[in-house]
PDB file of N, CA and C in Angstrom:
ATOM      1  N   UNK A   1     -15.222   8.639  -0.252  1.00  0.00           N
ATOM      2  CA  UNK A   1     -14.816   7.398  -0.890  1.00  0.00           C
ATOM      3  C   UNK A   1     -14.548   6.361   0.199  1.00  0.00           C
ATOM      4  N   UNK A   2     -15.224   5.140   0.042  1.00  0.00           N
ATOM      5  CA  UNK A   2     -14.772   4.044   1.271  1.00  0.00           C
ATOM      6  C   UNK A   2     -13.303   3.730   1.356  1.00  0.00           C
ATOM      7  N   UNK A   3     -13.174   3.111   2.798  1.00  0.00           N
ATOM      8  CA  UNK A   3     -11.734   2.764   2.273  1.00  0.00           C
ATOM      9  C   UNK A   3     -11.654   1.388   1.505  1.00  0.00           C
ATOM     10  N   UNK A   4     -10.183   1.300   0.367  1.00  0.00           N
ATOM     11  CA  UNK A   4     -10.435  -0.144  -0.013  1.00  0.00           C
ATOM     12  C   UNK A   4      -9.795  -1.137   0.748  1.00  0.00           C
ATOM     13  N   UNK A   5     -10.239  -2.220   0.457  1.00  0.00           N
ATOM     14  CA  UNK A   5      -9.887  -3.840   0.951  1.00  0.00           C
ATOM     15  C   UNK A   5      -8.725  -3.835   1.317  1.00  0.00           C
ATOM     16  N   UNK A   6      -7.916  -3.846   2.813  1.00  0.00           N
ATOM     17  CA  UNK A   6      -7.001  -4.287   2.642  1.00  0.00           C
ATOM     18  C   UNK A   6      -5.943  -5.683   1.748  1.00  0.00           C
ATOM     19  N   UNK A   7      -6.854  -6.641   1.370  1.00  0.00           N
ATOM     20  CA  UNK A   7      -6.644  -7.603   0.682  1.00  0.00           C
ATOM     21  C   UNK A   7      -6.318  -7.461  -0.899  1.00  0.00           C
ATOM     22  N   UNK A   8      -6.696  -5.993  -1.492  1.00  0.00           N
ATOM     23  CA  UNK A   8      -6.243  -5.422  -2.566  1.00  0.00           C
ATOM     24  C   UNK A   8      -4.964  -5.080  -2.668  1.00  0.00           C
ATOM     25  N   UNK A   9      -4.155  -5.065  -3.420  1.00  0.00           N
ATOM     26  CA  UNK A   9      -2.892  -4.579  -3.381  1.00  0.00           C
ATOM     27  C   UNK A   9      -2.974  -3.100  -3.942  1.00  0.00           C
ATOM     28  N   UNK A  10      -1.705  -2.448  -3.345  1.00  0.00           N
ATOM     29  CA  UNK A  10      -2.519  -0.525  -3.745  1.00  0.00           C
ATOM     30  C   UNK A  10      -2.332  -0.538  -5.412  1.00  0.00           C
ATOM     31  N   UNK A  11      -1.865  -1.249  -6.166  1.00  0.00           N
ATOM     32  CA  UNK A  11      -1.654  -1.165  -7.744  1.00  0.00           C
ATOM     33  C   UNK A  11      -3.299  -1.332  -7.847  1.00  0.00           C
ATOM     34  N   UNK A  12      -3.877  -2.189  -7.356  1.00  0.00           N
ATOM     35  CA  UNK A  12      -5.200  -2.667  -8.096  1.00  0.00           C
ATOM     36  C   UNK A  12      -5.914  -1.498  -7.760  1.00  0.00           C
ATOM     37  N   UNK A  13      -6.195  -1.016  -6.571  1.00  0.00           N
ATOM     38  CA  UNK A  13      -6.719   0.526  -6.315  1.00  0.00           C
ATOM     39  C   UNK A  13      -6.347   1.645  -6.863  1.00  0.00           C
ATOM     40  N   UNK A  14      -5.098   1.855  -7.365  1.00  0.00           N
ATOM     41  CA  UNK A  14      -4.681   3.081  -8.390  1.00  0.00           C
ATOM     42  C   UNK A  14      -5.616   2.673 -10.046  1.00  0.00           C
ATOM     43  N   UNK A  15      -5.141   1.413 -10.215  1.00  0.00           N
ATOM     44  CA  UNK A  15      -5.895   1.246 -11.389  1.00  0.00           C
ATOM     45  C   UNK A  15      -7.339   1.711 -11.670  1.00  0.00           C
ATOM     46  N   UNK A  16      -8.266   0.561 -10.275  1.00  0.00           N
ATOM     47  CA  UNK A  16      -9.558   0.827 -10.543  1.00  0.00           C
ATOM     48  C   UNK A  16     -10.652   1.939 -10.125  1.00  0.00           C
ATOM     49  N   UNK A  17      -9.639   2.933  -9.389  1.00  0.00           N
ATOM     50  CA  UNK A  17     -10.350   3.829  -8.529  1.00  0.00           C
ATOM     51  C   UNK A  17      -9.776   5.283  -9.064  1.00  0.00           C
ATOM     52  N   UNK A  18      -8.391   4.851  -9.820  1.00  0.00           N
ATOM     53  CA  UNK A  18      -7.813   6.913 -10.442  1.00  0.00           C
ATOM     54  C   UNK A  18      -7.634   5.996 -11.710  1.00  0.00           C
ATOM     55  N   UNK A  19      -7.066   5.165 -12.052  1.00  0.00           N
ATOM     56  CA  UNK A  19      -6.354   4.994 -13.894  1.00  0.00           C
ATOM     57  C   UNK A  19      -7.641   5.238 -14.447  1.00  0.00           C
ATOM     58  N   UNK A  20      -8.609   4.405 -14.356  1.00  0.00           N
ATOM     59  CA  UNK A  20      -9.741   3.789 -15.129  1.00  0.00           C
ATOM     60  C   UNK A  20     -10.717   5.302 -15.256  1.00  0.00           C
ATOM     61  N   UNK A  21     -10.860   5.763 -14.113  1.00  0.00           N
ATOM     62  CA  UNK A  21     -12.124   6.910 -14.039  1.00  0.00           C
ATOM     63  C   UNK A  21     -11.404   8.127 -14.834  1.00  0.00           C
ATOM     64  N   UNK A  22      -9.999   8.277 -15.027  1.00  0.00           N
ATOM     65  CA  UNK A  22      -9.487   8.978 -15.462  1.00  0.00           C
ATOM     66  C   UNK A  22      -8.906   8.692 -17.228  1.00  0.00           C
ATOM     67  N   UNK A  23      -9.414   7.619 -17.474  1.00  0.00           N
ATOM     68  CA  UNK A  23      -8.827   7.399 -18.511  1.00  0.00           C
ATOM     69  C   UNK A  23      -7.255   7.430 -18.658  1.00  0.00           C
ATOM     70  N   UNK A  24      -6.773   6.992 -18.046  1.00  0.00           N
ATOM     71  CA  UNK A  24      -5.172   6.695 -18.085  1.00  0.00           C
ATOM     72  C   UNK A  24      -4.599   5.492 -18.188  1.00  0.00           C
ATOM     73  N   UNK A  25      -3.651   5.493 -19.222  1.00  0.00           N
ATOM     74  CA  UNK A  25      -2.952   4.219 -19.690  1.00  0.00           C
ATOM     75  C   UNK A  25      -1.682   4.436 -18.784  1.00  0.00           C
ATOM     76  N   UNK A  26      -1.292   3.294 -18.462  1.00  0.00           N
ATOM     77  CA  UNK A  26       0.420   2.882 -17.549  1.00  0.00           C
ATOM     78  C   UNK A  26       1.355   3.924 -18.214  1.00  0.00           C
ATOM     79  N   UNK A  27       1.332   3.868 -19.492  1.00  0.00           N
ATOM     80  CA  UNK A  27       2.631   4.764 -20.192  1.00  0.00           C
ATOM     81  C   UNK A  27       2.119   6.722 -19.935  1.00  0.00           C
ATOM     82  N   UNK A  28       0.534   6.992 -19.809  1.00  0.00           N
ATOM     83  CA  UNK A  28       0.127   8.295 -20.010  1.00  0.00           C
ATOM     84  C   UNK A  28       0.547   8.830 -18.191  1.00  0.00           C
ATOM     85  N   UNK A  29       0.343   8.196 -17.607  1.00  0.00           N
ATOM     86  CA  UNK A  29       0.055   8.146 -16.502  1.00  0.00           C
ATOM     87  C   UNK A  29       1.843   8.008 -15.228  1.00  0.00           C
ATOM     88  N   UNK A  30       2.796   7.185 -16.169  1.00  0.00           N
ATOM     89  CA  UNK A  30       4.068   7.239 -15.759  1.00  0.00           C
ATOM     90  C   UNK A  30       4.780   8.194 -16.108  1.00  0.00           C
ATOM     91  N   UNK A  31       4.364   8.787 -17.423  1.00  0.00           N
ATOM     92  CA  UNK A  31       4.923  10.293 -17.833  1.00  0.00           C
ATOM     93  C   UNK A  31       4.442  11.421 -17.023  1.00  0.00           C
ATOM     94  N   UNK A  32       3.298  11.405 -16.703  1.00  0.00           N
ATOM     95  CA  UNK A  32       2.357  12.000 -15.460  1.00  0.00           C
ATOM     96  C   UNK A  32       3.154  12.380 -14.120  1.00  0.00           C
ATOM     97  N   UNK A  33       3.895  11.379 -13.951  1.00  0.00           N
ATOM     98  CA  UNK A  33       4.331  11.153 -12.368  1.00  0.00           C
ATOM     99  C   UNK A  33       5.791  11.768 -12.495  1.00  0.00           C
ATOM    100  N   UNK A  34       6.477  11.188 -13.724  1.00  0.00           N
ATOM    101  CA  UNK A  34       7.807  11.319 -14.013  1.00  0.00           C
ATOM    102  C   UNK A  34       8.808  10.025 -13.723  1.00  0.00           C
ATOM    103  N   UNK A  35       7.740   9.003 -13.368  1.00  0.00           N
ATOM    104  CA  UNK A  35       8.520   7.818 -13.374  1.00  0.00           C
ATOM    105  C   UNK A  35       8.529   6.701 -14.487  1.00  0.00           C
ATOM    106  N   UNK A  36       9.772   6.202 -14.029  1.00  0.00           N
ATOM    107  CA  UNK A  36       9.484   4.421 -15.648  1.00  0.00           C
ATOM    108  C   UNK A  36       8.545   4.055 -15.556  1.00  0.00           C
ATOM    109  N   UNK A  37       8.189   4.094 -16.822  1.00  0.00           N
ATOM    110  CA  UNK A  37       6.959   2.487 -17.169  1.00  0.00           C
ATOM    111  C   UNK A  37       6.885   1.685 -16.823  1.00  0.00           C
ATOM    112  N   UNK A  38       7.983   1.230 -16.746  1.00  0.00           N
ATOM    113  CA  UNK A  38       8.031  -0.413 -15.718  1.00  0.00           C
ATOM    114  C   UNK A  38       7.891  -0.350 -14.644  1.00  0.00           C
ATOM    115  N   UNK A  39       8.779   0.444 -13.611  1.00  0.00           N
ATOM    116  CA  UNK A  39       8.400   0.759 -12.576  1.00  0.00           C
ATOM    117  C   UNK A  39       6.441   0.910 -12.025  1.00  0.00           C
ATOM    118  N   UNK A  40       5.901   1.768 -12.697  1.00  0.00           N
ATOM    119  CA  UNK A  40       4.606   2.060 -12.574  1.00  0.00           C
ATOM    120  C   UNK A  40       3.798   0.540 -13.539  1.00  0.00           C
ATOM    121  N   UNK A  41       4.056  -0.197 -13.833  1.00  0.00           N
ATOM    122  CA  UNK A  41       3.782  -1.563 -14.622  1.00  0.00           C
ATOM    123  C   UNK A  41       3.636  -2.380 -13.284  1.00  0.00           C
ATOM    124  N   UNK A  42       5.080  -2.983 -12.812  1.00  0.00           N
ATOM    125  CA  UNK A  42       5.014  -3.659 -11.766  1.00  0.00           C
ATOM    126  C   UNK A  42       4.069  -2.834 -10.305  1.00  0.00           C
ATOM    127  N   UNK A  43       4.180  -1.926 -10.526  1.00  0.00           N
ATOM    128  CA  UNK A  43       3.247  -1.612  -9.199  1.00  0.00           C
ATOM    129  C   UNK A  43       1.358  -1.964  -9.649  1.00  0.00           C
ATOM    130  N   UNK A  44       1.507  -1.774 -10.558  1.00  0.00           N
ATOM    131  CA  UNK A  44       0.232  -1.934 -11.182  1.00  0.00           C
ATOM    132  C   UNK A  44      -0.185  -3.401 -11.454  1.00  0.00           C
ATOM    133  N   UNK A  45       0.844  -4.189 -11.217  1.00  0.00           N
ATOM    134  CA  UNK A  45       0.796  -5.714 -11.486  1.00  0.00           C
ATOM    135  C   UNK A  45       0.645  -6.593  -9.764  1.00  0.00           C
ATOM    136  N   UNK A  46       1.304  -5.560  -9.067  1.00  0.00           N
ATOM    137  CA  UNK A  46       1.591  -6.282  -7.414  1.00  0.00           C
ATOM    138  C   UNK A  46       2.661  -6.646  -7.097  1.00  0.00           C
ATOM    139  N   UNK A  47       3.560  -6.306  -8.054  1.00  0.00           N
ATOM    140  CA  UNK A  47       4.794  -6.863  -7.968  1.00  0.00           C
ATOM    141  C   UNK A  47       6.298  -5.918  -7.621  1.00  0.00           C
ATOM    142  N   UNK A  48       5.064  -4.701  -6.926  1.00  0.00           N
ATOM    143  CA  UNK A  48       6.261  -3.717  -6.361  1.00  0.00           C
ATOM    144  C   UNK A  48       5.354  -3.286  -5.545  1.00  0.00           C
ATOM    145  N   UNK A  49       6.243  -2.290  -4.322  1.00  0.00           N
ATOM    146  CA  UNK A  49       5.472  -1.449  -3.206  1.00  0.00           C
ATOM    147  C   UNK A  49       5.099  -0.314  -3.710  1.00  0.00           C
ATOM    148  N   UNK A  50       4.451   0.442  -3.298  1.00  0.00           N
ATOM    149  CA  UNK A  50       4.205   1.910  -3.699  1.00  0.00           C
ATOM    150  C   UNK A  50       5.278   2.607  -2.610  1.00  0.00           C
ATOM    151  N   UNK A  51       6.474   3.192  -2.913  1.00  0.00           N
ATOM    152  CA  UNK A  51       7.480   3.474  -1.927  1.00  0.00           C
ATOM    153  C   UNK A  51       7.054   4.862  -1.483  1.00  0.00           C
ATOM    154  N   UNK A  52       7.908   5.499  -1.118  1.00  0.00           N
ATOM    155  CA  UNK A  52       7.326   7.108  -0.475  1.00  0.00           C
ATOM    156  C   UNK A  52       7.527   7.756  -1.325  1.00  0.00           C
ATOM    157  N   UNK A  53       8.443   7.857  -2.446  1.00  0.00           N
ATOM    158  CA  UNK A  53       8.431   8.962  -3.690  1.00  0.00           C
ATOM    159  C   UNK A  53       7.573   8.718  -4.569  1.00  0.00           C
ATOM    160  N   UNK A  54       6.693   7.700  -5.101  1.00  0.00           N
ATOM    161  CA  UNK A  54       6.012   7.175  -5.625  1.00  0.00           C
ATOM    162  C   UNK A  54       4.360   7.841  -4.997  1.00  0.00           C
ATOM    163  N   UNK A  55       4.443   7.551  -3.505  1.00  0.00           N
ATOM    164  CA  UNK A  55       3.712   8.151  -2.685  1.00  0.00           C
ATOM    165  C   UNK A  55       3.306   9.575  -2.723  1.00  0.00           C
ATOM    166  N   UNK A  56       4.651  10.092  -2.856  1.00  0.00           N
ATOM    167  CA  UNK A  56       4.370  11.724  -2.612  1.00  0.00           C
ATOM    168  C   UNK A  56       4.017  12.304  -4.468  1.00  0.00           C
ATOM    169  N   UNK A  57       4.427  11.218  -5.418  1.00  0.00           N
ATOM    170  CA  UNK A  57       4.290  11.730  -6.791  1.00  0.00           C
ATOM    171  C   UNK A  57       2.763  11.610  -7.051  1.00  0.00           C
ATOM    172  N   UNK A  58       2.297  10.339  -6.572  1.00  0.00           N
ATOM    173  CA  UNK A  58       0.764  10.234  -6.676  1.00  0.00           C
ATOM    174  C   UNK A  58      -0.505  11.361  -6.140  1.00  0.00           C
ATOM    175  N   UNK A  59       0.147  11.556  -4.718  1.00  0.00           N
ATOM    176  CA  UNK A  59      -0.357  12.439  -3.902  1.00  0.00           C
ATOM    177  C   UNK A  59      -0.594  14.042  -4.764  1.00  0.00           C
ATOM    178  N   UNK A  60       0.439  14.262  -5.260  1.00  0.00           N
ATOM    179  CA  UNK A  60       0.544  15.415  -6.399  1.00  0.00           C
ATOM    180  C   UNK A  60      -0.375  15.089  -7.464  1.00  0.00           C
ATOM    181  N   UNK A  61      -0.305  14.009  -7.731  1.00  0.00           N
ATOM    182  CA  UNK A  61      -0.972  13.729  -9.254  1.00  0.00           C
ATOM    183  C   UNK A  61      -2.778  14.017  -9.049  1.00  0.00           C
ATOM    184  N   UNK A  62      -3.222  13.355  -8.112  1.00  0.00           N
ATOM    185  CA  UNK A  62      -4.522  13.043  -7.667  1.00  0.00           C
ATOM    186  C   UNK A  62      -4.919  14.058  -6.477  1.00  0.00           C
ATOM    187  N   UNK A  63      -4.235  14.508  -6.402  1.00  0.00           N
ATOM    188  CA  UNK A  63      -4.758  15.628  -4.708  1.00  0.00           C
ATOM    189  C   UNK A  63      -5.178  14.586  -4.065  1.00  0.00           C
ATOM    190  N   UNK A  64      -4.543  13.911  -3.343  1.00  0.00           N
ATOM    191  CA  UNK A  64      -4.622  12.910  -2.236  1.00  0.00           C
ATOM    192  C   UNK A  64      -3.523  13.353  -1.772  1.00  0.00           C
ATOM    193  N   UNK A  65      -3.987  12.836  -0.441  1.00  0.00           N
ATOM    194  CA  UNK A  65      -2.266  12.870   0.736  1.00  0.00           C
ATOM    195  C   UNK A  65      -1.400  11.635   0.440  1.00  0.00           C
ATOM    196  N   UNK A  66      -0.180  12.340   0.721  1.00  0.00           N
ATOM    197  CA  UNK A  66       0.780  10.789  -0.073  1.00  0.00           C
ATOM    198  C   UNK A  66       0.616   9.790   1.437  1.00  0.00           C
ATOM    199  N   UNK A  67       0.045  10.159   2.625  1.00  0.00           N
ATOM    200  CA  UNK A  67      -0.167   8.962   3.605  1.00  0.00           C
ATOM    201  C   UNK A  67      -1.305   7.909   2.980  1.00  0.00           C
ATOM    202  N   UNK A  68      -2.218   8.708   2.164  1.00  0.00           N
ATOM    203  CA  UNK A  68      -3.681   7.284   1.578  1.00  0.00           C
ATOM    204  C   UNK A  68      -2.851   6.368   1.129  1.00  0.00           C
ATOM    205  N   UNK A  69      -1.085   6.699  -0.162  1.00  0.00           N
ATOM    206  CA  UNK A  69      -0.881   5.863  -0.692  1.00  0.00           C
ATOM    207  C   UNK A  69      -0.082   4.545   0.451  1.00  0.00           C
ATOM    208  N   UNK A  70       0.822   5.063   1.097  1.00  0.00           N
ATOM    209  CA  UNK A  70       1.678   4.866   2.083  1.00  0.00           C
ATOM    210  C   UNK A  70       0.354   4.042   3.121  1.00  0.00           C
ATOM    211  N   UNK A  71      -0.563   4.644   3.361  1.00  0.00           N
ATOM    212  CA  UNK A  71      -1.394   3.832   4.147  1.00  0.00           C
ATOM    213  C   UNK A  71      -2.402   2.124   3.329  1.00  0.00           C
ATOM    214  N   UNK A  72      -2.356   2.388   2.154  1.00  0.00           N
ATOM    215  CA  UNK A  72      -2.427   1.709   1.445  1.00  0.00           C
ATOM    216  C   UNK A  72      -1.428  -0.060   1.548  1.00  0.00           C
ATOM    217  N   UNK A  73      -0.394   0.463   0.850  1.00  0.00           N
ATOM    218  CA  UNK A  73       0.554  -0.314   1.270  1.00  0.00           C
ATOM    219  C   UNK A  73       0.818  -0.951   2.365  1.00  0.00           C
ATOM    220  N   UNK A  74       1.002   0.240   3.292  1.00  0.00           N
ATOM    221  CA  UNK A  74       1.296  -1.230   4.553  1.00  0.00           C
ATOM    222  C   UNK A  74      -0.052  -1.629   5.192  1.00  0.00           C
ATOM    223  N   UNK A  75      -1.183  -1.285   5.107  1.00  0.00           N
ATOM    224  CA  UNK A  75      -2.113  -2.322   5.465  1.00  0.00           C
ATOM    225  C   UNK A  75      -2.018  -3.713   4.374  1.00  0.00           C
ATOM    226  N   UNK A  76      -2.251  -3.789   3.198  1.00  0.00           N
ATOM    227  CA  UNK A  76      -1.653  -4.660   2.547  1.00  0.00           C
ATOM    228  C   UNK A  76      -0.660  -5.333   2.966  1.00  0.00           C
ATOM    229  N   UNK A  77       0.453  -5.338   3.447  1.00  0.00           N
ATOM    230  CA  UNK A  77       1.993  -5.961   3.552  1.00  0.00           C
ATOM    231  C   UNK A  77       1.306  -6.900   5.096  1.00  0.00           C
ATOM    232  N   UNK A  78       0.825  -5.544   6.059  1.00  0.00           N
ATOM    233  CA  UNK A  78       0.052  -6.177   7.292  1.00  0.00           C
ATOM    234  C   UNK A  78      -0.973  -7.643   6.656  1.00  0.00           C
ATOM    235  N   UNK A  79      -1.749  -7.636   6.025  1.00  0.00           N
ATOM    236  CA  UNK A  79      -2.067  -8.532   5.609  1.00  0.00           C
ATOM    237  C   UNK A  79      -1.623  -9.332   5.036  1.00  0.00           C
ATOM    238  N   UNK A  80      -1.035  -9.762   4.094  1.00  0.00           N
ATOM    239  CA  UNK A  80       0.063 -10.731   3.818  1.00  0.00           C
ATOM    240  C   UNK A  80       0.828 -11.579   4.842  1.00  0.00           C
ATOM    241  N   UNK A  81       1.426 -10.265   5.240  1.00  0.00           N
ATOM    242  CA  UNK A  81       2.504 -10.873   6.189  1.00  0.00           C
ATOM    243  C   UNK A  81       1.872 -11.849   7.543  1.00  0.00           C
ATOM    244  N   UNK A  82       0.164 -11.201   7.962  1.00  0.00           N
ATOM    245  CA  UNK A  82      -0.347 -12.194   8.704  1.00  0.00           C
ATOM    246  C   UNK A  82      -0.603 -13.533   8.393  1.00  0.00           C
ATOM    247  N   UNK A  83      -0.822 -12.955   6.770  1.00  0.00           N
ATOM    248  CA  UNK A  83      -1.473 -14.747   5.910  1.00  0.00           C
ATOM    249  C   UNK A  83      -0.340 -15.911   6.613  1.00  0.00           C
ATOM    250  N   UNK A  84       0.776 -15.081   6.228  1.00  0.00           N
ATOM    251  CA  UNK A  84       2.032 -16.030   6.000  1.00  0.00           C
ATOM    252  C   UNK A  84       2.544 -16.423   7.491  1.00  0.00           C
ATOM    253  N   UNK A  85       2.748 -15.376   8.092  1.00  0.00           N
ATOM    254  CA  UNK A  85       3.595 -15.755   9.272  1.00  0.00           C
ATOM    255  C   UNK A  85       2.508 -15.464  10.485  1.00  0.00           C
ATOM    256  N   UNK A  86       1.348 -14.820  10.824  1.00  0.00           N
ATOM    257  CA  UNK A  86       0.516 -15.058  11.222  1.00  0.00           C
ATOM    258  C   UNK A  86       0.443 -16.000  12.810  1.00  0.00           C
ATOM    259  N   UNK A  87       0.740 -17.293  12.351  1.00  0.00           N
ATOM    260  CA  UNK A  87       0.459 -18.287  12.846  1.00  0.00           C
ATOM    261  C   UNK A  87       1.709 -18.966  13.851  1.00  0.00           C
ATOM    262  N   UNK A  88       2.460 -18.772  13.123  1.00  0.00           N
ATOM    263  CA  UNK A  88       3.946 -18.881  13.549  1.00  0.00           C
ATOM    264  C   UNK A  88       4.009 -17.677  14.740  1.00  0.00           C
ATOM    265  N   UNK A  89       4.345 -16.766  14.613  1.00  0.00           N
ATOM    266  CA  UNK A  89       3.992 -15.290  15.789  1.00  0.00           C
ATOM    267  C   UNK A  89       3.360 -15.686  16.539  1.00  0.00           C
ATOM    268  N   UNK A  90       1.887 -15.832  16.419  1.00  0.00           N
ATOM    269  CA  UNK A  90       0.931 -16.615  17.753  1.00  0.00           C
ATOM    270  C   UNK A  90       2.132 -17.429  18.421  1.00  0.00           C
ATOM    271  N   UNK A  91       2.352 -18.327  17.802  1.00  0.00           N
ATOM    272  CA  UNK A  91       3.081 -19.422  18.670  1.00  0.00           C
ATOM    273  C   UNK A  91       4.260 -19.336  19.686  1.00  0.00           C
ATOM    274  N   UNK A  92       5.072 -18.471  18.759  1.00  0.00           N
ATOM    275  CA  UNK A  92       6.448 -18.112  19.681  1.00  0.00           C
ATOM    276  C   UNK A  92       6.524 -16.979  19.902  1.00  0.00           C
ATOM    277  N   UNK A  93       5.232 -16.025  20.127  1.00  0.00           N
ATOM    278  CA  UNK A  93       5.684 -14.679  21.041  1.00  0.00           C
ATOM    279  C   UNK A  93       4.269 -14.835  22.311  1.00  0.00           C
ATOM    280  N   UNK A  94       5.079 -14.549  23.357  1.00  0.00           N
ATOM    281  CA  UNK A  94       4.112 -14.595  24.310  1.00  0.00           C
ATOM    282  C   UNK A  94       3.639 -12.895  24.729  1.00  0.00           C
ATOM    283  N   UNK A  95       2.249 -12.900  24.770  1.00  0.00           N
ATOM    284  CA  UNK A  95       1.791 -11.475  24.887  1.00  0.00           C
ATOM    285  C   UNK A  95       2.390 -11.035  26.419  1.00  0.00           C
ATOM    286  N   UNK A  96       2.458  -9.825  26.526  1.00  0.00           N
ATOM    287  CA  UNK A  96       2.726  -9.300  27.918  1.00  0.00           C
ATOM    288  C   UNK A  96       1.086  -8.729  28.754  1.00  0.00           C
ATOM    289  N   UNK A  97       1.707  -8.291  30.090  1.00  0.00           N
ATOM    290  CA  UNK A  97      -0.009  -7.935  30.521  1.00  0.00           C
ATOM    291  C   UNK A  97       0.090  -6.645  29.973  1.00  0.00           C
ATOM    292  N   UNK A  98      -1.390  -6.159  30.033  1.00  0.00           N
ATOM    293  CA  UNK A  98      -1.600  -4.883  29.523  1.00  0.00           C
ATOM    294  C   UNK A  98      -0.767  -3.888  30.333  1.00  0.00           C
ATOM    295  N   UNK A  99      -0.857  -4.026  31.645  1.00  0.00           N
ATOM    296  CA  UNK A  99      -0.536  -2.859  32.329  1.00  0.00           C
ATOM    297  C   UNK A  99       0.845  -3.117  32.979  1.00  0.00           C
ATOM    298  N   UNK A 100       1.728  -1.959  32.727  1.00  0.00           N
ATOM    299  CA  UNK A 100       3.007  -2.293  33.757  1.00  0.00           C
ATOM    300  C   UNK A 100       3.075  -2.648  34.790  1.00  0.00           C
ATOM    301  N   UNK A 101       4.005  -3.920  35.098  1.00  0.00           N
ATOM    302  CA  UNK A 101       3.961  -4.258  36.334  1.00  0.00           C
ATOM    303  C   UNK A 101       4.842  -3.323  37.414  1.00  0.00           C
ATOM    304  N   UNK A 102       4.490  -3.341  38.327  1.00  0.00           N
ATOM    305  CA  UNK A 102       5.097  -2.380  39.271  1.00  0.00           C
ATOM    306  C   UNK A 102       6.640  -3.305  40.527  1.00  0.00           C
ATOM    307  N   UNK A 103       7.906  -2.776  39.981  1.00  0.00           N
ATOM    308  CA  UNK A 103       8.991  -3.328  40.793  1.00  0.00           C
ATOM    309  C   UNK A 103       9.349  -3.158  42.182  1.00  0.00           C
ATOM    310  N   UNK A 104       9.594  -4.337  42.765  1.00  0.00           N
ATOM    311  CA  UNK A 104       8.988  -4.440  44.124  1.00  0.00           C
ATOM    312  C   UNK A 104      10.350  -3.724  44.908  1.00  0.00           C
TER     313      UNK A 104
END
């Protein structure tokens, strides 16, 4: 399976890559895990993280490693967070040299 877009949020990849092929509705699928509806709603909306228990429940659910979900997520957040602050960082952090300098 490729990896997906970091620019996806991991809700949209649970949906279109395990809900959908599996035929699973938010409510079949949160009973599945053992978590709220809502909870599994907002993740499915973008409007929550996929946290590590969430992670390790999925991982169970799908025989995936709970790192795909966890790796999911923070490439996402990595992206965002470049959209946003990105630019700002460039500006006020100055890179160091690659290699340690040696004290005289």
């Amino acid at each position: 399976m490729a990896q997906p877009d970091s620019t996806q949020h991991p809700g949209t990849v649970l949906r279109k890559r395990f809900m959908v092929p599996h035929g699973l509705s938010a409510e079949g699928l949160a009973a599945d895990l053992g978590v709220p509806v809502n909870r599994l709603e907002d993740i499915l909306a973008g409007q929550r993280s996929i946290g590590a228990e969430v992670a390790l429940r999925l991982g169970r659910c799908f025989g995936t490693s709970p790192l795909y979900w966890m790796n999911l997520q923070s490439r996402f957040d990595l992206h965002v967070t470049a959209q946003v602050l990105g630019g700002d960082i460039a500006r006020e952090v100055r890179p160091r040299d690659a290699a340690p300098r040696q004290v005289a």
